[in-house]
N, C-alpha and C. Protein backbone atom coordinates (compact mmCIF):
# COMPACT_ATOMS: atom_id res chain seq x y z
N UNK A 1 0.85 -1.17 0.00
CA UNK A 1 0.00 0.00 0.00
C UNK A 1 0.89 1.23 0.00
N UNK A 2 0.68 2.05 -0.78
CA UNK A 2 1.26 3.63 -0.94
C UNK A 2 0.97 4.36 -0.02
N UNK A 3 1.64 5.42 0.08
CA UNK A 3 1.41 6.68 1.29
C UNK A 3 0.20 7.08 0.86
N UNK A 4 -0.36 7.58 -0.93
CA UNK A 4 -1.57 7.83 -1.12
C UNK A 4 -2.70 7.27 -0.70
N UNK A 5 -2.85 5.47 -0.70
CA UNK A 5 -3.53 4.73 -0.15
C UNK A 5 -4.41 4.91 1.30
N UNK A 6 -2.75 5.56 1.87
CA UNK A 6 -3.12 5.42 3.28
C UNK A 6 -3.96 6.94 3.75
N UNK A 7 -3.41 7.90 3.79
CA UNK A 7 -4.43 9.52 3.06
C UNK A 7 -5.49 9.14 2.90
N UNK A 8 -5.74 8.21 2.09
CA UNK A 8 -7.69 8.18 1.45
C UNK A 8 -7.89 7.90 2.88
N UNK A 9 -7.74 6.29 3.86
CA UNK A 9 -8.26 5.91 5.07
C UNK A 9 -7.98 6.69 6.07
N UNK A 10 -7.32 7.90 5.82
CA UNK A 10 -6.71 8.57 7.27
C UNK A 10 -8.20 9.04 7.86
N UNK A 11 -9.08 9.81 7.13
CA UNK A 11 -10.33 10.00 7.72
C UNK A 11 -11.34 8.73 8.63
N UNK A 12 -11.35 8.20 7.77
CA UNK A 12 -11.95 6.73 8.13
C UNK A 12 -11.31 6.13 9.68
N UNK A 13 -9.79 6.19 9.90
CA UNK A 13 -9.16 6.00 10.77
C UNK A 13 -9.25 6.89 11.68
N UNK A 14 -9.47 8.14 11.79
CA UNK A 14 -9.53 9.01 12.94
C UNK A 14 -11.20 8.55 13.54
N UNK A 15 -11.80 8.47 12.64
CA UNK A 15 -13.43 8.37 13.31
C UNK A 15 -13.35 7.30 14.22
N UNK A 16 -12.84 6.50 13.45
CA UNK A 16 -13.01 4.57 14.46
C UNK A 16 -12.04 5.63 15.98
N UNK A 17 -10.63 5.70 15.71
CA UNK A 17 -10.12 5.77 16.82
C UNK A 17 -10.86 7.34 17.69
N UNK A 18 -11.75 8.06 17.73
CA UNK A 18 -12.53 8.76 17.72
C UNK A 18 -13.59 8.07 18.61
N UNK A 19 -14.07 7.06 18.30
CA UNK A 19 -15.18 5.95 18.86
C UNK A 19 -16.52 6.14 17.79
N UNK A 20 -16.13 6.89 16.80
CA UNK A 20 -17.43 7.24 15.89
C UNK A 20 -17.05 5.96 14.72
N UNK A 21 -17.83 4.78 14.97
CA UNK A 21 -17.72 3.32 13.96
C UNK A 21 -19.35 3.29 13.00
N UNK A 22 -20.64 4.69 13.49
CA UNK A 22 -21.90 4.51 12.60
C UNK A 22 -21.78 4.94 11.55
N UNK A 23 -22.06 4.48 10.41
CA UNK A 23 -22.05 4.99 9.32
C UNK A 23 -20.77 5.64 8.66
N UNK A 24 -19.77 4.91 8.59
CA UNK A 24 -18.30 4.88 8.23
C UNK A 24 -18.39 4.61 6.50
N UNK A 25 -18.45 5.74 5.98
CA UNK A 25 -18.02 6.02 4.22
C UNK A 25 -16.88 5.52 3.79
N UNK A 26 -16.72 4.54 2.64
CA UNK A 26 -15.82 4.15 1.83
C UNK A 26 -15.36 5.27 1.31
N UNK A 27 -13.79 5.88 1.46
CA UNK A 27 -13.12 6.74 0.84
C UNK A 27 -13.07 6.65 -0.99
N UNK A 28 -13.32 5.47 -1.02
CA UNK A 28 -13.49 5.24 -2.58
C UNK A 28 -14.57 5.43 -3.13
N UNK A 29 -15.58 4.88 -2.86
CA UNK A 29 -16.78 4.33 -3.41
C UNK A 29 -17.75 5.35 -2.49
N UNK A 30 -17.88 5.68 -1.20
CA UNK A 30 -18.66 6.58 -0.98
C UNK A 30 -19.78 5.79 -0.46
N UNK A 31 -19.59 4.06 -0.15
CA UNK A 31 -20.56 3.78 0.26
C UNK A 31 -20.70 3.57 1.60
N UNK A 32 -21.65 3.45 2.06
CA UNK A 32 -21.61 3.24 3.85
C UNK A 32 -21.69 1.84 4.47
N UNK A 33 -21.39 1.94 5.94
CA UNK A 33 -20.84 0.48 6.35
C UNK A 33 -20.38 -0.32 6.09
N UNK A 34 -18.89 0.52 6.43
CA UNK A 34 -18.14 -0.81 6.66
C UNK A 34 -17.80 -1.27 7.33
N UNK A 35 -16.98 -3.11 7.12
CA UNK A 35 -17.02 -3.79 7.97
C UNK A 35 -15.62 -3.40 8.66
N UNK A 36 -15.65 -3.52 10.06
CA UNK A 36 -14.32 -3.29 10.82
C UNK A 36 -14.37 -4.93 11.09
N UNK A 37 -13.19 -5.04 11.28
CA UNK A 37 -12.70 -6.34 12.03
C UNK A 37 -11.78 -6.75 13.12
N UNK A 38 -11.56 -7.31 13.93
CA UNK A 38 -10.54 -7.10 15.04
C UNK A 38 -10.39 -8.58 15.46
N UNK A 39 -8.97 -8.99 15.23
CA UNK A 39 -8.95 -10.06 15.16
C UNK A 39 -7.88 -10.31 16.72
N UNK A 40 -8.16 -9.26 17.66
CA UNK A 40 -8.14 -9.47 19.39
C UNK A 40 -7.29 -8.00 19.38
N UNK A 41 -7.44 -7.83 20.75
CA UNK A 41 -6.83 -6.64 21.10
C UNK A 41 -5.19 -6.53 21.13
N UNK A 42 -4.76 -5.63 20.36
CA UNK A 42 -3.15 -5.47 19.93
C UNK A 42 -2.99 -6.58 18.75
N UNK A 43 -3.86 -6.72 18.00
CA UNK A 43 -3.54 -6.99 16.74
C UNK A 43 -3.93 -6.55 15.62
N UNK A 44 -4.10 -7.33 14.68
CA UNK A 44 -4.68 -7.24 13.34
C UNK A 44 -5.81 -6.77 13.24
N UNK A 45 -6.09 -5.26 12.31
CA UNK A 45 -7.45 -4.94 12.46
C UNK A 45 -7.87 -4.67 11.10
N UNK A 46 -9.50 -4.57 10.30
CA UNK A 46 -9.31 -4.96 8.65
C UNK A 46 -10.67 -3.97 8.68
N UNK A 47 -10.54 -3.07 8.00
CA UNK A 47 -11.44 -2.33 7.78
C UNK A 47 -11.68 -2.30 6.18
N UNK A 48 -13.11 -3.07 5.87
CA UNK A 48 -13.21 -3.01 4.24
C UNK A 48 -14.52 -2.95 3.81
N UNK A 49 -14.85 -2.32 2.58
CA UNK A 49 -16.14 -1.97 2.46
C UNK A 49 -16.81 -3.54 1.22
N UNK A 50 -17.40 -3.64 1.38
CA UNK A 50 -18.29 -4.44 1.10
C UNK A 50 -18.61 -4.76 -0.26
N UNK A 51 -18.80 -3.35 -1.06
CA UNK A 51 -19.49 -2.95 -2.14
C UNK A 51 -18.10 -2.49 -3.15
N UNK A 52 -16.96 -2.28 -2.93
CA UNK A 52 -15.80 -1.75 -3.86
C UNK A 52 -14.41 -2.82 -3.03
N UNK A 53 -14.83 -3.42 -2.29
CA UNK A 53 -13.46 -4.24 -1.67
C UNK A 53 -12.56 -3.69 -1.50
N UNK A 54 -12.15 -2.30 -1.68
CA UNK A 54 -11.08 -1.87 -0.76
C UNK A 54 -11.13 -2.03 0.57
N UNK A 55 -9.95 -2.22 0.99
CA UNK A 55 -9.94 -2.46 2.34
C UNK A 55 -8.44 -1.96 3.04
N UNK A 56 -8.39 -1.56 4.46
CA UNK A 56 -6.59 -1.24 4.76
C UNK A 56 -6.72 -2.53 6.01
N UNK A 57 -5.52 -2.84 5.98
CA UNK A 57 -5.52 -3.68 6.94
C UNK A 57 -4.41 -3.73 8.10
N UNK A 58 -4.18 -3.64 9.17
CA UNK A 58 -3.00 -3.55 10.10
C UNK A 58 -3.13 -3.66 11.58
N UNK A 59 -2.12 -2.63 12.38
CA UNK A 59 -2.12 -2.51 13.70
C UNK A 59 -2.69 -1.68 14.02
N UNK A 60 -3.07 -0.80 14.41
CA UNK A 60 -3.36 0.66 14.45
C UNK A 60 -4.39 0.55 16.15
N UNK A 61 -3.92 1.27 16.86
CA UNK A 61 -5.27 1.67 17.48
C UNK A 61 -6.88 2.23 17.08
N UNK A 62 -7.50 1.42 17.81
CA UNK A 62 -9.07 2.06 17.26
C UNK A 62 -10.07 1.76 18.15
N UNK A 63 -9.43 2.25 19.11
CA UNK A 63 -10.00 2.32 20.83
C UNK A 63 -9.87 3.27 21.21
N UNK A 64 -10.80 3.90 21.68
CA UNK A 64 -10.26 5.81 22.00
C UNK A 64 -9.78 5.72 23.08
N UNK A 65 -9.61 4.64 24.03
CA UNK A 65 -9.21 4.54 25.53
C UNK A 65 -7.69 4.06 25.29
N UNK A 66 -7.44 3.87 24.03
CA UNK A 66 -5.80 3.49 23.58
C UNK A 66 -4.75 4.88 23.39
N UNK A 67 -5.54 6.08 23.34
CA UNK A 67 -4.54 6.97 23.44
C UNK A 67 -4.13 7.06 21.95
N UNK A 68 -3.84 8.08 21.91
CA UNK A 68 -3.35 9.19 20.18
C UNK A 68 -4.36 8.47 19.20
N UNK A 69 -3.65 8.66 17.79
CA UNK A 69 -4.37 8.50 16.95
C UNK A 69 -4.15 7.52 16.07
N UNK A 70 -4.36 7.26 14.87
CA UNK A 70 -4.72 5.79 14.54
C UNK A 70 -3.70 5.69 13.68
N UNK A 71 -2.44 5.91 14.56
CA UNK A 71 -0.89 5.45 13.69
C UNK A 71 -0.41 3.94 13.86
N UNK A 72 0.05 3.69 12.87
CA UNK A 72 1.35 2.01 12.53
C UNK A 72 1.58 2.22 13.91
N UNK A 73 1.43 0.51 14.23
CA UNK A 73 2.18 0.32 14.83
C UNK A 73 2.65 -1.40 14.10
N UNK A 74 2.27 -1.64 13.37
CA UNK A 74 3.04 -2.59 12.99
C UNK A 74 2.65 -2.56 11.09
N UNK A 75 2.99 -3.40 10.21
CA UNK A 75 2.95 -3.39 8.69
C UNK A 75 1.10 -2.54 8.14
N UNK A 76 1.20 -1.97 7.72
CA UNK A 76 -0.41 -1.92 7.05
C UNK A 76 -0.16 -2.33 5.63
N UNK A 77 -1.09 -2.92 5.65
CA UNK A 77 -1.67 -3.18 3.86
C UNK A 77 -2.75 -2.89 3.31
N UNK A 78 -2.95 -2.82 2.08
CA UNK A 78 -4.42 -2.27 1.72
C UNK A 78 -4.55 -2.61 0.27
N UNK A 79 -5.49 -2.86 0.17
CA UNK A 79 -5.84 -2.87 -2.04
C UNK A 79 -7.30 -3.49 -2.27
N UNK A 80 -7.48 -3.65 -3.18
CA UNK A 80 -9.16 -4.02 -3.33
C UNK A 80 -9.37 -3.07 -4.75
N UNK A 81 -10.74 -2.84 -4.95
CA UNK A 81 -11.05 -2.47 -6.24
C UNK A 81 -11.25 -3.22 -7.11
């Protein structure tokens, strides 16, 4: 995934880590709800829309009780379309 990639989800990423997860817009496609995923706490988390399959996928906080904002903390990936 490109630095551009990651820009499109930066919005998307502040809301979750924000605690705002209703009605979360595909930066691409513009469509609503998407799916978050959390595959346990301090890991892998997959945020992808449904309807255009983009998706980013990584570490990131997205717990507002986790403190700052929804930076790497370990590899992100992303692609779909």
């Amino acid at each position: 995934m490109g630095d551009d990639d990651f820009i499109y989800w930066q919005d998307v990423l502040d809301e979750i880590a924000a605690g705002r997860r209703a009605q979360l817009r595909c930066p691409f496609c513009q469509t609503a709800g998407l799916a978050i995923t959390e595959k346990g706490p301090g890991t892998t988390t997959r945020i992808e829309c449904a309807s255009c399959r983009h998706f980013i996928e990584g570490r990131f906080p997205i717990d507002p009780t986790a403190g700052g904002g929804p930076t790497s903390s370990g590899p992100i990936k992303g692609g779909g379309g």
